[in-house]
Protein backbone atom coordinates (compact mmCIF):
# COMPACT_ATOMS: atom_id res chain seq x y z
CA UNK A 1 17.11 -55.27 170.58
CA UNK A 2 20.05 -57.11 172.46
CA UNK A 3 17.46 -58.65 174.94
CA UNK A 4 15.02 -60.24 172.41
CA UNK A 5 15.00 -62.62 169.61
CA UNK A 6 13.04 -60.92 166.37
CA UNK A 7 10.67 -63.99 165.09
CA UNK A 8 9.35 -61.55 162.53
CA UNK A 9 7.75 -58.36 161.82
CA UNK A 10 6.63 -55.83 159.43
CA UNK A 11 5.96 -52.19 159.38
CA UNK A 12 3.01 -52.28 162.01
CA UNK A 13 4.48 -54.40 164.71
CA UNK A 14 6.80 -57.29 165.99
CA UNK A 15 6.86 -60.90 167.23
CA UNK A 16 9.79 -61.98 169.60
CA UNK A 17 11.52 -63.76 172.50
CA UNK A 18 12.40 -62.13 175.35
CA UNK A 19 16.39 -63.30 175.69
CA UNK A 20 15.30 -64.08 179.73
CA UNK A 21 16.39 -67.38 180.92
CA UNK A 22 13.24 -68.02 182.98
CA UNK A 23 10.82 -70.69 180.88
CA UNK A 24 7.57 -68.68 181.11
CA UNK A 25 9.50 -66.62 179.11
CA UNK A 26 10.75 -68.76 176.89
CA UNK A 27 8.23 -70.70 175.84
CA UNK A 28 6.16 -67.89 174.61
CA UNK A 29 6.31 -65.48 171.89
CA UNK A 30 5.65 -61.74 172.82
CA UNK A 31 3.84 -59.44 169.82
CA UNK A 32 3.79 -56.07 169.44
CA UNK A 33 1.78 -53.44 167.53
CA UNK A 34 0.13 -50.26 168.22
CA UNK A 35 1.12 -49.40 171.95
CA UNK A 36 -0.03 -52.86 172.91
CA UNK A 37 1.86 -56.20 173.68
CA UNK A 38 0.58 -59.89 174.29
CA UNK A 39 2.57 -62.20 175.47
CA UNK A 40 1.20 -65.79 173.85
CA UNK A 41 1.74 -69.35 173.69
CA UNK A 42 1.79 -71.06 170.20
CA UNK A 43 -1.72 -72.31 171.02
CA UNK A 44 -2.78 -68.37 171.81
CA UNK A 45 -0.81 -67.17 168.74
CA UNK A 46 -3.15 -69.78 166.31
CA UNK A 47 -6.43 -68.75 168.48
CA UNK A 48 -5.84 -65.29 168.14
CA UNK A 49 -5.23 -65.95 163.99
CA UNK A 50 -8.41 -67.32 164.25
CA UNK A 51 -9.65 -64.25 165.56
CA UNK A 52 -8.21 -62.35 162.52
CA UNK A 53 -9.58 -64.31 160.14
CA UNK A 54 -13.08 -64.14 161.57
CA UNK A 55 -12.87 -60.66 161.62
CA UNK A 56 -11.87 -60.36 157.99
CA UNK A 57 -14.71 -62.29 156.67
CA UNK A 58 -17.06 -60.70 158.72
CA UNK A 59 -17.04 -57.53 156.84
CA UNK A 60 -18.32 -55.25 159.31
CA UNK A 61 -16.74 -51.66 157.60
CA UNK A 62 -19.42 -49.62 156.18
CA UNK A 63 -19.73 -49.80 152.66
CA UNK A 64 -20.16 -46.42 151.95
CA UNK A 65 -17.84 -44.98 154.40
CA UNK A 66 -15.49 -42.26 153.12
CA UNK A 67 -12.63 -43.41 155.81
CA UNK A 68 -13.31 -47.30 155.67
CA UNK A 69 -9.53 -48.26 155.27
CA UNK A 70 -8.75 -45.82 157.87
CA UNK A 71 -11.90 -46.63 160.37
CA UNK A 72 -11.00 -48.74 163.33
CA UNK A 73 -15.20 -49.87 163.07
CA UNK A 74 -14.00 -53.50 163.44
CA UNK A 75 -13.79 -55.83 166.80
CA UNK A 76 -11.05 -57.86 166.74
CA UNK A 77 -11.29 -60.37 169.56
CA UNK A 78 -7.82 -61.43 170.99
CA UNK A 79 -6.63 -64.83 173.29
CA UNK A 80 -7.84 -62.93 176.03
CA UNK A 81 -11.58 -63.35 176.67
CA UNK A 82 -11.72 -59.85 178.61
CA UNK A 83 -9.52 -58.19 175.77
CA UNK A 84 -10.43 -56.80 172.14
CA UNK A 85 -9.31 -54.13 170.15
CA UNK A 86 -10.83 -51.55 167.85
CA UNK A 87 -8.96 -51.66 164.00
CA UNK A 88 -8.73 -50.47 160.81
CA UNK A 89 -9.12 -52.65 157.67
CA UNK A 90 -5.41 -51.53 156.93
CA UNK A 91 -4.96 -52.70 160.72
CA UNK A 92 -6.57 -55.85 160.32
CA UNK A 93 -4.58 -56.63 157.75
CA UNK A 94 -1.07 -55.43 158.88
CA UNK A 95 -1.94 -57.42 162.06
CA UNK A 96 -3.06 -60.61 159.94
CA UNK A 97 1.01 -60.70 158.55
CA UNK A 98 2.18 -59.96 161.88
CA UNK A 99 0.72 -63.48 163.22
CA UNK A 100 0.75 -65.50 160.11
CA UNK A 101 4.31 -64.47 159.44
CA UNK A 102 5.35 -65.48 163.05
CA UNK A 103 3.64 -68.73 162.86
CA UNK A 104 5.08 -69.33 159.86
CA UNK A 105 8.85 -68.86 161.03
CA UNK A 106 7.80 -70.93 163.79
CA UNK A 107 6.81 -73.36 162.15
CA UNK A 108 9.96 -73.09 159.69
CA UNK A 109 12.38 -73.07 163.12
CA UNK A 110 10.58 -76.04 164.33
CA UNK A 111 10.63 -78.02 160.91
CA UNK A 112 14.21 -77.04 160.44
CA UNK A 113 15.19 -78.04 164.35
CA UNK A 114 13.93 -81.73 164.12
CA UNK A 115 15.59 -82.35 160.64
CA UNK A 116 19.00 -81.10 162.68
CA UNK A 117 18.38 -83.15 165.75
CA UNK A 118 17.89 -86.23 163.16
């Protein structure tokens, strides 16, 4: 943990910044959940909440499915055209606070920057 900067995270993943003092690096937040990693602008991050939200009102788990919280029956498309992922409902929605609680500390950091710089 000494060579990142936690933005947030929950029990199913993390959002950071890599410490690194290139600007790539910098300038983009790097999220974490289930053996896979994205590194994403702040453009990317809102896309890919976009994503998650389309997904959740799609509805696509079987109604009468004995294992639909448990189920990965749902695409999730990611900021990467060739990329998406397979998830739960329980997924979906640990994933869904993973974004929208790193957006929303960004947004918090930003809001809180400019007042300080003013």
């Amino acid at each position: 943990m000494r060579d990142i900067d936690a933005i947030y995270y929950n029990d199913f993943g993390i959002a950071f910044h890599w410490k690194k003092e290139t600007k790539n690096y910098r300038s983009k937040i790097q999220v974490v959940f289930r053996d896979t990693g994205f590194l994403l602008t702040h453009k990317e991050l809102i896309r890919f909440a976009e994503h998650v939200q389309n997904t959740m009102n799609s509805n696509a788990v079987c109604s009468c499915c004995a294992k639909k919280k448990s189920c990965r029956a749902m695409l999730l498309e990611t900021p990467v055209p060739q990329v998406s992922l397979a998830v739960s409902p329980n997924e979906l929605k640990a994933i869904n606070d993973l974004i929208e609680g790193t957006i929303f500390q960004l947004n918090i950091d930003n809001f809180l920057s400019d007042i300080c710089n003013n």
